[in-house]
N, C-alpha and C. Protein backbone atom coordinates (compact mmCIF):
# COMPACT_ATOMS: atom_id res chain seq x y z
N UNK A 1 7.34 7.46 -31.03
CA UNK A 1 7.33 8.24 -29.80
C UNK A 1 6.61 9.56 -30.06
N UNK A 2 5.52 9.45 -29.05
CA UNK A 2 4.75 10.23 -29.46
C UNK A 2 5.33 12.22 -28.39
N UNK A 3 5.52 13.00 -28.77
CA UNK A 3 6.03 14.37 -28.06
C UNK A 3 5.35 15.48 -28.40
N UNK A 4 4.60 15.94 -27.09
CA UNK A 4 3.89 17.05 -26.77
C UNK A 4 4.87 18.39 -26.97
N UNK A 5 4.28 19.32 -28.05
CA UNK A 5 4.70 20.73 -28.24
C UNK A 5 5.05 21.54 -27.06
N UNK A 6 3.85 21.29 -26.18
CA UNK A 6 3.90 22.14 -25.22
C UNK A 6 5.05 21.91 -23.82
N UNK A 7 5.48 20.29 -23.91
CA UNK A 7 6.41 19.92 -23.09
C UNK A 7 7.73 20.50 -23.34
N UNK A 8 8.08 20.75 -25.06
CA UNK A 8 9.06 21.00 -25.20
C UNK A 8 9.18 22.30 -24.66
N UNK A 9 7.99 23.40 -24.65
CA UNK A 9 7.81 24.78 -24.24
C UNK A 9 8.07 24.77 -22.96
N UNK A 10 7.68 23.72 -22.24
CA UNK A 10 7.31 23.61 -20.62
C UNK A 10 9.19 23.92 -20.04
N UNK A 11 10.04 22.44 -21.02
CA UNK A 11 11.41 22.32 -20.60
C UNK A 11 11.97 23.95 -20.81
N UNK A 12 11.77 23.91 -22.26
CA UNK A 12 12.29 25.49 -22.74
C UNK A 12 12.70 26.88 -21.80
N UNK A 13 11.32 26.67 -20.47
CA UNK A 13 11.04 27.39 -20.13
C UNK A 13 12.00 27.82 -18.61
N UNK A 14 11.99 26.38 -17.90
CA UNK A 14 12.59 26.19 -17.09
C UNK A 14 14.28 26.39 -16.94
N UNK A 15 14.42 26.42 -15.81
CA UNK A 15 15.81 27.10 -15.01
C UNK A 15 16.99 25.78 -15.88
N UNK A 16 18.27 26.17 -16.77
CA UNK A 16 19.00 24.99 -16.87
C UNK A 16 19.27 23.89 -16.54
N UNK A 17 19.09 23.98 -14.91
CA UNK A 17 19.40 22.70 -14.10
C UNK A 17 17.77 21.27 -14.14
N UNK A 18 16.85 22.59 -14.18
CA UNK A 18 15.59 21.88 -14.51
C UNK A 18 15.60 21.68 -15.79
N UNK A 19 15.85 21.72 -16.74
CA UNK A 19 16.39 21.60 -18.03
C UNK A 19 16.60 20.14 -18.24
N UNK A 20 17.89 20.16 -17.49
CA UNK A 20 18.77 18.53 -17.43
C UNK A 20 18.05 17.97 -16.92
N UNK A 21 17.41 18.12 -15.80
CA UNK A 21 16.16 16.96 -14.97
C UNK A 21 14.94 16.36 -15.77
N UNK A 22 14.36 17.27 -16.27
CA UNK A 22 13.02 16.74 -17.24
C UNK A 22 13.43 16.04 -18.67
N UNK A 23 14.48 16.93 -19.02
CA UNK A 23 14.71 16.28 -20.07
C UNK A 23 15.14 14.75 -20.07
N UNK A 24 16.15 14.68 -18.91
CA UNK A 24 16.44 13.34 -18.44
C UNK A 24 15.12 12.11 -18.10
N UNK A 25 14.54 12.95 -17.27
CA UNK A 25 13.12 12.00 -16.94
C UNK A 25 12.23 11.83 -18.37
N UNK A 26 12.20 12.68 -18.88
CA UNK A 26 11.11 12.41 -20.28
C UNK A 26 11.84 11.20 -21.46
N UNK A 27 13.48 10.84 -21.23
CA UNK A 27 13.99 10.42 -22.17
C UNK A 27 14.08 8.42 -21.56
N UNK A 28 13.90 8.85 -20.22
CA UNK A 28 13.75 7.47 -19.79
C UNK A 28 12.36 6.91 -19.45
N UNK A 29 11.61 7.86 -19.54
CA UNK A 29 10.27 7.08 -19.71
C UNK A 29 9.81 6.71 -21.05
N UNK A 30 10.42 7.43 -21.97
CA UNK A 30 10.15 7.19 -23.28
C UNK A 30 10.85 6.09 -23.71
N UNK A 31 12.47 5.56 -23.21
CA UNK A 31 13.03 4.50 -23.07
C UNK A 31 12.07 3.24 -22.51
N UNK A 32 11.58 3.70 -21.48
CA UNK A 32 10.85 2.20 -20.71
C UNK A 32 9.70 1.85 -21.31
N UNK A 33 8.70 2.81 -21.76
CA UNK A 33 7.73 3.00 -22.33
C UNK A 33 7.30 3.66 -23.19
N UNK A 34 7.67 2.73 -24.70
CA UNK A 34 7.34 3.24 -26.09
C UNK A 34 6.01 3.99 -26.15
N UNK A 35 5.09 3.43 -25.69
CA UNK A 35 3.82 3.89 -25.95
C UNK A 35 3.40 5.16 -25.43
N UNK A 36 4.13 5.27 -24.28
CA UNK A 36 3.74 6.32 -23.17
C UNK A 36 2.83 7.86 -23.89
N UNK A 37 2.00 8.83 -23.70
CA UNK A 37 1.32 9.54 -23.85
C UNK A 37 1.74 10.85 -22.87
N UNK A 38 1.96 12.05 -23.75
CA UNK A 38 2.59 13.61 -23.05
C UNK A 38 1.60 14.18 -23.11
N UNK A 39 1.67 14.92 -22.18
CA UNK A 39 0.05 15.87 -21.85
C UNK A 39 0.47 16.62 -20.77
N UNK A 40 -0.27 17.78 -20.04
CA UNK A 40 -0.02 18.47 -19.42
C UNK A 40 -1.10 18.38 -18.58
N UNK A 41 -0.65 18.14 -17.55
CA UNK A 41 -1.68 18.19 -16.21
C UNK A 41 -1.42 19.22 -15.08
N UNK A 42 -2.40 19.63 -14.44
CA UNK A 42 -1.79 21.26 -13.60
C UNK A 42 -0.82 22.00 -14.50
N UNK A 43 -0.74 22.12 -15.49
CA UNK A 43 0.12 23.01 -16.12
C UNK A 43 1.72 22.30 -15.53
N UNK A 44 1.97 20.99 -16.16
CA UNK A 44 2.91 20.53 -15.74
C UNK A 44 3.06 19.24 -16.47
N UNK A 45 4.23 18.53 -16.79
CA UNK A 45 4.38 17.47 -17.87
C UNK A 45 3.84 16.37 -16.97
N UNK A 46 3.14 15.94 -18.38
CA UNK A 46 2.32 14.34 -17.26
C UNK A 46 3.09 13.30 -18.54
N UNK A 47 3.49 12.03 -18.15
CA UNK A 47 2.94 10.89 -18.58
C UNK A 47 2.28 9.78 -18.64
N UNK A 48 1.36 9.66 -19.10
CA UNK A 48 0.21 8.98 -18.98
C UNK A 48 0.38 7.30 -19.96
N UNK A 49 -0.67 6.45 -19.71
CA UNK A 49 -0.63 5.44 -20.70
C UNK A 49 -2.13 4.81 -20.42
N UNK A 50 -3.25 4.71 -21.57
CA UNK A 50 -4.10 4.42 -21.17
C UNK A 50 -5.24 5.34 -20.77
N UNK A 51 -4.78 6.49 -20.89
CA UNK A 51 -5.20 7.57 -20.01
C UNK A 51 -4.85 7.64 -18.71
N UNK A 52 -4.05 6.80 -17.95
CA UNK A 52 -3.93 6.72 -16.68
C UNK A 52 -2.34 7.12 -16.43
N UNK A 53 -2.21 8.22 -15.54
CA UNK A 53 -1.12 8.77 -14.80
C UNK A 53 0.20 8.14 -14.19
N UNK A 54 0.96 8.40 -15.75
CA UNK A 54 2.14 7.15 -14.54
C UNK A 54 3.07 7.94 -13.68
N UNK A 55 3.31 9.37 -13.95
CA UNK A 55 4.00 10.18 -13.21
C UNK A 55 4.04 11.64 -13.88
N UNK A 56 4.29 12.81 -12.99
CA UNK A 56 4.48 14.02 -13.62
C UNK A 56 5.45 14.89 -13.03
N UNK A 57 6.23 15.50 -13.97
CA UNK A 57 7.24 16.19 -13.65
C UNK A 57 7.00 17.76 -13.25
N UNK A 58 7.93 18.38 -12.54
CA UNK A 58 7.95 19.51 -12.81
C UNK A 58 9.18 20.79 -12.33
N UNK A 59 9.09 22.66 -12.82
CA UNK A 59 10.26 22.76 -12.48
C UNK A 59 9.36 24.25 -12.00
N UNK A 60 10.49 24.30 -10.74
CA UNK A 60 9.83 25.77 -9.88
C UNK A 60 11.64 26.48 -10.12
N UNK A 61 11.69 27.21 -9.60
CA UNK A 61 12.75 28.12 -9.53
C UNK A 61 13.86 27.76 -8.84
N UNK A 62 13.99 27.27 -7.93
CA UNK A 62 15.11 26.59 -7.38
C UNK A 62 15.26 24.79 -7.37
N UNK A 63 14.24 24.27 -7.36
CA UNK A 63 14.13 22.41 -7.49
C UNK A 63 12.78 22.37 -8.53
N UNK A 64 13.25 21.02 -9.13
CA UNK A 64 12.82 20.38 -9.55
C UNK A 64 11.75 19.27 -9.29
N UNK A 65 10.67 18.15 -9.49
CA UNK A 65 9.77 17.50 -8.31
C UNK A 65 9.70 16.70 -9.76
N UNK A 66 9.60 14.97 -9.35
CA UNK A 66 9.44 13.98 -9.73
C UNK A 66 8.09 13.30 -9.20
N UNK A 67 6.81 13.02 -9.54
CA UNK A 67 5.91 12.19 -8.63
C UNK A 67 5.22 11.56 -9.41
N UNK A 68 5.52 9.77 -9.10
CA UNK A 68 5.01 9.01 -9.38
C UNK A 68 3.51 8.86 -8.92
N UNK A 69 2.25 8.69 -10.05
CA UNK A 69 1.36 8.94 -9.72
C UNK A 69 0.77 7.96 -8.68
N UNK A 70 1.28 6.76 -8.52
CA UNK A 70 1.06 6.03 -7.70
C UNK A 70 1.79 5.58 -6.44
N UNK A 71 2.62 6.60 -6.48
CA UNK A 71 4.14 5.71 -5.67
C UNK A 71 4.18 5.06 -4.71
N UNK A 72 3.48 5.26 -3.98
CA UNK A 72 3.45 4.22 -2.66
C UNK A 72 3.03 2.52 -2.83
N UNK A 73 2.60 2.75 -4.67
CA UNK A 73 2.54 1.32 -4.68
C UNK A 73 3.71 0.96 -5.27
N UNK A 74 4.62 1.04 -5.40
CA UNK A 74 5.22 0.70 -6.37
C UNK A 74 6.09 -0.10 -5.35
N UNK A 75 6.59 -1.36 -5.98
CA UNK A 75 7.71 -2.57 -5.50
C UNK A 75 8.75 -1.79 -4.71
N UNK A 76 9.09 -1.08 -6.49
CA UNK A 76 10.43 -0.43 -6.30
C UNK A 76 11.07 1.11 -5.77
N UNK A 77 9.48 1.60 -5.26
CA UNK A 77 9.30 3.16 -4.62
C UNK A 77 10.62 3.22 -3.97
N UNK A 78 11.04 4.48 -3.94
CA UNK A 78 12.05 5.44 -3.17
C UNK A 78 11.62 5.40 -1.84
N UNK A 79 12.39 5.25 -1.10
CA UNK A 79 11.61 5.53 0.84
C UNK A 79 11.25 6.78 1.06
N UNK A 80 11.27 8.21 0.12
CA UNK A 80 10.91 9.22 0.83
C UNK A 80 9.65 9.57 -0.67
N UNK A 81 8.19 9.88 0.67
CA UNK A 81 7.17 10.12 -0.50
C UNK A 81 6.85 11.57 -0.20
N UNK A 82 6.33 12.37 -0.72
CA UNK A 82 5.94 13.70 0.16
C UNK A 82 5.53 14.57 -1.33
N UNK A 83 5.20 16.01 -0.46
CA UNK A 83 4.66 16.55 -1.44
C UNK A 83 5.38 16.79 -2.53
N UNK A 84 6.72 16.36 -2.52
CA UNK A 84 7.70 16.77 -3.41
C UNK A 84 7.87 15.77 -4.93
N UNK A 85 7.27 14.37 -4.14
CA UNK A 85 7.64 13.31 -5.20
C UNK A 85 8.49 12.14 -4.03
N UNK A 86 8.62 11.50 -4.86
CA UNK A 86 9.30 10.32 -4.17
C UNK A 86 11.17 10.44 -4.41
N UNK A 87 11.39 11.91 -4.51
CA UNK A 87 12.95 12.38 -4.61
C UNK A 87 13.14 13.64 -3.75
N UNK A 88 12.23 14.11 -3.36
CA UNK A 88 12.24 15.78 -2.87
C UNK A 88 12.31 16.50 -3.54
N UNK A 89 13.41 17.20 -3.33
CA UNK A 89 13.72 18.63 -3.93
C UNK A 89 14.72 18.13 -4.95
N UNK A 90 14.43 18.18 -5.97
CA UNK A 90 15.65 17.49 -7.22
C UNK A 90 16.34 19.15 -7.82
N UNK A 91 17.87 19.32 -7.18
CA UNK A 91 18.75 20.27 -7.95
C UNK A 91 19.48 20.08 -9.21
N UNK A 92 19.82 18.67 -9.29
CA UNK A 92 20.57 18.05 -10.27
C UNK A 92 20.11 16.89 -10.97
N UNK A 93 21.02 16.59 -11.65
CA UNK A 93 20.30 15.22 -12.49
C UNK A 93 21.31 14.04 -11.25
N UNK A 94 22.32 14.40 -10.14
CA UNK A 94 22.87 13.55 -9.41
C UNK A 94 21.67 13.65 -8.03
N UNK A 95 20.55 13.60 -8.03
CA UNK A 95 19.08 13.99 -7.08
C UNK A 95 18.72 12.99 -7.64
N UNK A 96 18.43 12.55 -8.79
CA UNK A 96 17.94 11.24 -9.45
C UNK A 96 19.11 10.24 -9.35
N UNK A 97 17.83 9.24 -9.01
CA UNK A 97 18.15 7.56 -8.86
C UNK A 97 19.05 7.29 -9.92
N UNK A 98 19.70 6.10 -10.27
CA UNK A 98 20.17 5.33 -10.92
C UNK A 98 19.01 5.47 -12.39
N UNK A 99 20.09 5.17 -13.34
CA UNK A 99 18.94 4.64 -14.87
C UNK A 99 18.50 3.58 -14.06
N UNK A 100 18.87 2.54 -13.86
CA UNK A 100 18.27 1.41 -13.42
C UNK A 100 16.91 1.14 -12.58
N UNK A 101 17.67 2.25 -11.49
CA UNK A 101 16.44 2.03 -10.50
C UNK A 101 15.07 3.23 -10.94
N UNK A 102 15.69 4.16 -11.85
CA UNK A 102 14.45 4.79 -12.41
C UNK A 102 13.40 4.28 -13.65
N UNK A 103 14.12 3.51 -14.16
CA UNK A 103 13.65 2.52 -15.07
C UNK A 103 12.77 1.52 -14.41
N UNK A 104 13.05 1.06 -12.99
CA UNK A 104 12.43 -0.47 -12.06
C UNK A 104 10.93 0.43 -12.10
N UNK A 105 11.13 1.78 -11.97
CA UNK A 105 10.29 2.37 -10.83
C UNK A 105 8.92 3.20 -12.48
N UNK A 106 9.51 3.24 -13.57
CA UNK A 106 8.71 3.86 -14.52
C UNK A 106 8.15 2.45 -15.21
N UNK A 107 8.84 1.33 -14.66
CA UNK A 107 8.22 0.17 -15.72
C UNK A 107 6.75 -0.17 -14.85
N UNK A 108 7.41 -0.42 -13.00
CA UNK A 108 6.16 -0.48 -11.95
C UNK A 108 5.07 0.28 -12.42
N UNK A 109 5.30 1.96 -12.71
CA UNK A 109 4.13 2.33 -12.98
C UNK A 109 3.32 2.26 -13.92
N UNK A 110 3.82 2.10 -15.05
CA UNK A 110 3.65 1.32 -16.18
C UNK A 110 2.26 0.12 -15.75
N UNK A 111 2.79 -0.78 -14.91
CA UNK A 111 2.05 -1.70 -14.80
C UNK A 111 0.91 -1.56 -14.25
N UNK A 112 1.19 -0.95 -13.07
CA UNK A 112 -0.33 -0.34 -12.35
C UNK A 112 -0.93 0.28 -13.20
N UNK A 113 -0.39 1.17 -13.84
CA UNK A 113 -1.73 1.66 -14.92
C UNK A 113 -2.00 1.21 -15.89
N UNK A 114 -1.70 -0.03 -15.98
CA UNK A 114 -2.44 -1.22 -16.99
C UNK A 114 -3.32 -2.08 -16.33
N UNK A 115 -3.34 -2.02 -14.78
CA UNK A 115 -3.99 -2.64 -14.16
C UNK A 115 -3.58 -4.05 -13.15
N UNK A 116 -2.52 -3.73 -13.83
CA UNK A 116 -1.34 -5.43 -12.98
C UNK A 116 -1.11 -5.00 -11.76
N UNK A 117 -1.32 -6.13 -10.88
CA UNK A 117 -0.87 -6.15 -9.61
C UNK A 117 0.32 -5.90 -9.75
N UNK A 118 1.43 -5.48 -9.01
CA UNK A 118 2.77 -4.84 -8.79
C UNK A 118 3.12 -5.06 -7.26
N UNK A 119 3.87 -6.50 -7.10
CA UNK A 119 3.80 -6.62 -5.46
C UNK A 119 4.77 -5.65 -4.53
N UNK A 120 3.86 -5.52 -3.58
CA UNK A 120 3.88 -4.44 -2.43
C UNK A 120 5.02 -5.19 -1.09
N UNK A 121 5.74 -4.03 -0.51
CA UNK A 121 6.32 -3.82 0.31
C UNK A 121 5.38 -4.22 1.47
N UNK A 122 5.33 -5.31 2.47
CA UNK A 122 4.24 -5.77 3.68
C UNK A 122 4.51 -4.40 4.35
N UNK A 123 3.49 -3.37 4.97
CA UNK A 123 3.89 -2.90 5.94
C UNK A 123 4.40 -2.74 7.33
N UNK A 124 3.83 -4.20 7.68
CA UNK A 124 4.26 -4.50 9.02
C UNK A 124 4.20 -6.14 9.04
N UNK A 125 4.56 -6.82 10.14
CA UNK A 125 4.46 -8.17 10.19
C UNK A 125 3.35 -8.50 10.47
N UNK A 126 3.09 -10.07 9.80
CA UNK A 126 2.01 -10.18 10.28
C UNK A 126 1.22 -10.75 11.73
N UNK A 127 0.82 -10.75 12.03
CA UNK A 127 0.13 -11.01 13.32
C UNK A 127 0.86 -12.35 13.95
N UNK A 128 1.18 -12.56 14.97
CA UNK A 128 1.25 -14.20 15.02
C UNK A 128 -0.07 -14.87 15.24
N UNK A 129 0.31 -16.25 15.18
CA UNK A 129 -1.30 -16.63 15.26
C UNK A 129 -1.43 -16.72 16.84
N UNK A 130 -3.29 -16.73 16.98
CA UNK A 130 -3.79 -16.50 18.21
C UNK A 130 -3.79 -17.80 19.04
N UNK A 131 -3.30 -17.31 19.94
CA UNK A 131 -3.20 -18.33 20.96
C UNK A 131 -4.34 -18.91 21.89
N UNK A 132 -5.08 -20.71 22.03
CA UNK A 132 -5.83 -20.95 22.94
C UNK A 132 -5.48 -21.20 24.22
N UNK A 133 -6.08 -20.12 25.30
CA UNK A 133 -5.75 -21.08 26.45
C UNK A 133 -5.94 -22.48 27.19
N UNK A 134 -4.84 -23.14 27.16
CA UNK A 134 -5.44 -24.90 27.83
C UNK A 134 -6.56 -24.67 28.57
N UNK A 135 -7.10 -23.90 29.47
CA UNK A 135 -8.56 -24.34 30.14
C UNK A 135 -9.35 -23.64 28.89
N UNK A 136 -9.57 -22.92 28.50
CA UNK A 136 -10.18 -22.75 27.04
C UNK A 136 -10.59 -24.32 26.26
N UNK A 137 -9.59 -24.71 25.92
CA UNK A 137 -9.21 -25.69 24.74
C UNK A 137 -9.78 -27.40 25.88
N UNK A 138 -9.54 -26.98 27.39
CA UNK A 138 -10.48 -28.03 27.72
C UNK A 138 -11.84 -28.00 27.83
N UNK A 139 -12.39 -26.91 27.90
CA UNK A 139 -13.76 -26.85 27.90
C UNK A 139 -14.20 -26.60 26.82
N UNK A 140 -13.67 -26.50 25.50
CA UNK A 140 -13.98 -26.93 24.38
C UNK A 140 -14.28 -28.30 23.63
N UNK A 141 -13.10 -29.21 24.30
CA UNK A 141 -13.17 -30.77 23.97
C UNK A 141 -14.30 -31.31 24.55
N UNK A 142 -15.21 -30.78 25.37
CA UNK A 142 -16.15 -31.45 26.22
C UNK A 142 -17.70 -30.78 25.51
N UNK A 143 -17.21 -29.82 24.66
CA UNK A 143 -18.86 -29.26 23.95
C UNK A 143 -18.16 -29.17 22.47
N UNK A 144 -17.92 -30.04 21.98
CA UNK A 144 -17.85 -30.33 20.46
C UNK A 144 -18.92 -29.40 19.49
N UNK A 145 -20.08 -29.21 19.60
CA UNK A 145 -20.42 -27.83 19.33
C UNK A 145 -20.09 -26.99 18.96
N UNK A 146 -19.54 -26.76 20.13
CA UNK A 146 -18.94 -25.03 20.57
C UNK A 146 -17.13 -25.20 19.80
N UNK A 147 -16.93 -26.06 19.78
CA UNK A 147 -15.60 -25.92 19.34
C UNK A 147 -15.63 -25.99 17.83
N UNK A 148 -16.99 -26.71 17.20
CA UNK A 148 -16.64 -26.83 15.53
C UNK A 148 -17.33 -25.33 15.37
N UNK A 149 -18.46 -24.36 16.28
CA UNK A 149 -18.33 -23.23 15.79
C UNK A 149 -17.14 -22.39 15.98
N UNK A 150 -16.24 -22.54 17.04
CA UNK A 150 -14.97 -21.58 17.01
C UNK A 150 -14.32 -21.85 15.88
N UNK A 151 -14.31 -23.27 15.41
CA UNK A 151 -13.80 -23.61 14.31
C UNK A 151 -13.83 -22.62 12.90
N UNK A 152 -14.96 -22.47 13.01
CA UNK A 152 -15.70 -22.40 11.68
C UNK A 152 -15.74 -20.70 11.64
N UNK A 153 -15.20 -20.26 12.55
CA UNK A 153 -15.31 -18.48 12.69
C UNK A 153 -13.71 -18.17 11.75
N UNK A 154 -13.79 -16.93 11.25
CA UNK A 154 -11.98 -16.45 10.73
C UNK A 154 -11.26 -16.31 11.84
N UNK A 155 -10.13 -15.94 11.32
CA UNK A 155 -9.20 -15.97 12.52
C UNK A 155 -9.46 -14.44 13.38
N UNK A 156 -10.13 -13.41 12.58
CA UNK A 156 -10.63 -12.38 13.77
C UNK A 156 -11.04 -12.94 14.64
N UNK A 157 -12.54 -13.76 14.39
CA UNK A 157 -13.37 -13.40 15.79
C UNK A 157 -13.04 -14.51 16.22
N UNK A 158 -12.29 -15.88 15.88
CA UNK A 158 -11.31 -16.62 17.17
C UNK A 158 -10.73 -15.46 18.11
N UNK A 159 -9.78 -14.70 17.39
CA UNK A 159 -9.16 -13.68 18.15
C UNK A 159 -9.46 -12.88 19.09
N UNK A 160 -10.98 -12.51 18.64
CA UNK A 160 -12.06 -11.99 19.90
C UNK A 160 -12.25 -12.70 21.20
N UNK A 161 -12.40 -14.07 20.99
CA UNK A 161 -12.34 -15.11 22.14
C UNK A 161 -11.49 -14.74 23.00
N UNK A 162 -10.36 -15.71 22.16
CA UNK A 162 -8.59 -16.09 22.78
C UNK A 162 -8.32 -14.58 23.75
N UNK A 163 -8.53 -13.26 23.18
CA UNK A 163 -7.81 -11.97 23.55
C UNK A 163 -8.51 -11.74 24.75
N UNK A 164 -10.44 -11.97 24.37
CA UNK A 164 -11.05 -12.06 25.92
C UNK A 164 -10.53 -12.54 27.19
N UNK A 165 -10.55 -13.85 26.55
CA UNK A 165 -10.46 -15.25 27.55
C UNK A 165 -8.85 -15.04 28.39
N UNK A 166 -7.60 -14.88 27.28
CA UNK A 166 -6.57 -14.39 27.94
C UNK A 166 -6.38 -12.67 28.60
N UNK A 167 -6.90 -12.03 28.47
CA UNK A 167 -6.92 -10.98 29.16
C UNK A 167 -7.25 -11.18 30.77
N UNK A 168 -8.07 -11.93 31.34
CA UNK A 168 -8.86 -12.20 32.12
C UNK A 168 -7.64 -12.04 33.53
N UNK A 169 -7.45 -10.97 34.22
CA UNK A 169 -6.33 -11.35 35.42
C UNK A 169 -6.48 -12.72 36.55
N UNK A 170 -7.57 -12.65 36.90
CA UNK A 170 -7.99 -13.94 38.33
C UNK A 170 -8.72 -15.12 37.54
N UNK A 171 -8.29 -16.17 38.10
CA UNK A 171 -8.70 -17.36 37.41
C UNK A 171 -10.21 -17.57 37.27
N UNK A 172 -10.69 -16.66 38.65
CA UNK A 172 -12.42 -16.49 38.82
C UNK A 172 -13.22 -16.23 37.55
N UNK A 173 -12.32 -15.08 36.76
CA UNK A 173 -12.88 -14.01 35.60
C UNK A 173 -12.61 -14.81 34.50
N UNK A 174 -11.48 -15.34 34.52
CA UNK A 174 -11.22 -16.07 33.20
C UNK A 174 -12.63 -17.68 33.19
N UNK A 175 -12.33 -18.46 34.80
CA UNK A 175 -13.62 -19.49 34.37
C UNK A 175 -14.42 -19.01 33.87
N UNK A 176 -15.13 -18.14 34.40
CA UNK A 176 -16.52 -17.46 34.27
C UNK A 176 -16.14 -17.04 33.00
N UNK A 177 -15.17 -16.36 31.93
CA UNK A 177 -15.32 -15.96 30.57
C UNK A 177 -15.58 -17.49 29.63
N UNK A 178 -14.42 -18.18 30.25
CA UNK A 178 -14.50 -19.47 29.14
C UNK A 178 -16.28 -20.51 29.29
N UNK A 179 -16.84 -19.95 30.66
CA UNK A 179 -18.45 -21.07 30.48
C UNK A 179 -18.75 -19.98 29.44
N UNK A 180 -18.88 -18.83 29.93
CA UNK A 180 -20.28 -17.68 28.61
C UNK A 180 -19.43 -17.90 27.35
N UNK A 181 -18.21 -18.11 27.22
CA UNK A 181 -17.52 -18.32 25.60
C UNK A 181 -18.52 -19.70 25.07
N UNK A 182 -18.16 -21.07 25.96
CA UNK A 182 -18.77 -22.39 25.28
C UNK A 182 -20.04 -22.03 25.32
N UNK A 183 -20.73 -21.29 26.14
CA UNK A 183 -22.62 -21.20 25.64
C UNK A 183 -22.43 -20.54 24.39
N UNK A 184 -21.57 -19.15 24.51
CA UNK A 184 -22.50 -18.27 23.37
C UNK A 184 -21.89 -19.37 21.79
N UNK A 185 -20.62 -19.49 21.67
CA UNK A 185 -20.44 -20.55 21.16
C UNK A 185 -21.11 -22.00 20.37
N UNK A 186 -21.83 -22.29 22.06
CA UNK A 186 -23.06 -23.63 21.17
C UNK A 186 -24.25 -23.22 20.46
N UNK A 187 -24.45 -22.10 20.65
CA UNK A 187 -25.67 -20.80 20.38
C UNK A 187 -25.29 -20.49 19.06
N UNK A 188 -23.79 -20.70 18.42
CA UNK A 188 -23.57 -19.91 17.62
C UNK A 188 -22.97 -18.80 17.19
N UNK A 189 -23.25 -18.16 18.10
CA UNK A 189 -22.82 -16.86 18.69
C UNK A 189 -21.06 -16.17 18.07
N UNK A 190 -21.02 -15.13 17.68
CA UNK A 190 -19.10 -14.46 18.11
C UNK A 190 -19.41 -13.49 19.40
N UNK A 191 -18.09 -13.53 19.70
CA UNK A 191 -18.05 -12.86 20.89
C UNK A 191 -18.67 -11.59 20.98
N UNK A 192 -18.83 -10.94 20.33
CA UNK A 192 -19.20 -9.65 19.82
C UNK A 192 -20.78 -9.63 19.41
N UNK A 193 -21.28 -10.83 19.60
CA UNK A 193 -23.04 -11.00 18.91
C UNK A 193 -23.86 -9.68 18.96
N UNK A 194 -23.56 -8.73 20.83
CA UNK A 194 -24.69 -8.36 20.87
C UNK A 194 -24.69 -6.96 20.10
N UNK A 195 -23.36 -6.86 19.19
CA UNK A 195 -23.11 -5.67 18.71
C UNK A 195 -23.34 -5.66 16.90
N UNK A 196 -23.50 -7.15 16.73
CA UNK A 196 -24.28 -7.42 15.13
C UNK A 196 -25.06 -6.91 14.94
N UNK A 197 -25.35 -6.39 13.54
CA UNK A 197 -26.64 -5.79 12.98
C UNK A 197 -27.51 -7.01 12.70
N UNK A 198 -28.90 -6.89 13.16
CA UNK A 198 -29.38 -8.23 12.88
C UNK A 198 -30.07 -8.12 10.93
């Protein structure tokens, strides 16, 4: 275990309560990660691995700040990210997570800065899939064409269609969308053609 002079100066320096905090954080990253690397970044304890930033501590006069250099990727991130760290304002060593869950969260970073994927929290659901409208989907069966190019498009610019074609309020607007869909379609065409860079 490798320990920076100047970290010990850094703790030394700080308010008691920040004392117990860094010291605590420096003893469980050194737990999770033998290899880990001390250095000072902004005039503030970094640990690094690789050269790459797995988190850095630090202590102001009244709180303490924990920030994972990556945190928003992490599996096992804290729900609150901000300028503070992914803990806020840390007064105590009872401001910090669990050993456990600080350990989930120093091994995650660990990994990202080795380069491993580290699976992510979905942010939102995903889309349902896009819906054809039956007069759509009949005037498709009748230009085979036009339907193996809708085929053959991703599910965006299907989506461009379908969102057209169903948007349409009067049945007038919608026929008239679904003939110019099967031309531009047998043409080749996405809905969007005339806005391609050629």
């Amino acid at each position: 275990m490798s320990r920076d002079p100047r970290i010990d100066a850094y703790i030394a320096k700080a308010r008691p309560f920040a004392q117990d905090i860094l010291t605590h954080v420096r003893e469980r990253v050194h737990a999770v990660v033998p290899d880990v690397e001390e250095t000072l970044k902004w005039s503030m304890p970094a640990y690094t691995r690789g050269g790459a930033i797995l988190l850095i501590a630090a202590a102001f006069k009244a709180h303490a700040a924990l920030n994972f250099w990556r945190g928003q990727e992490l599996a096992s991130s804290h729900d609150t990210v901000g300028a503070m760290g992914q803990f806020g304002k840390l007064k105590s060593l009872a401001d910090l997570p669990s050993d456990a869950k600080l350990d989930a969260m120093i091994s995650d970073a660990a990994r990202l800065a080795a380069g491993a994927a580290v699976p992510r929290k979905p942010k939102h659901a995903p889309k349902p899939p896009a819906e054809l409208h039956p007069d759509f989907a009949a005037a498709l069966s009748a230009d085979p064409k036009a339907k193996a190019t809708l085929d053959s498009f991703p599910i965006s610019a299907q989506r461009d269609y379908f969102g057209w074609i169903a948007e349409a309020k009067q049945e007038a607007t919608r026929a008239k969308r679904i003939a110019t869909a099967v031309e531009w379609l047998a043409e080749g065409k996405r809905r969007l053609w005339k806005y391609e860079k050629c």
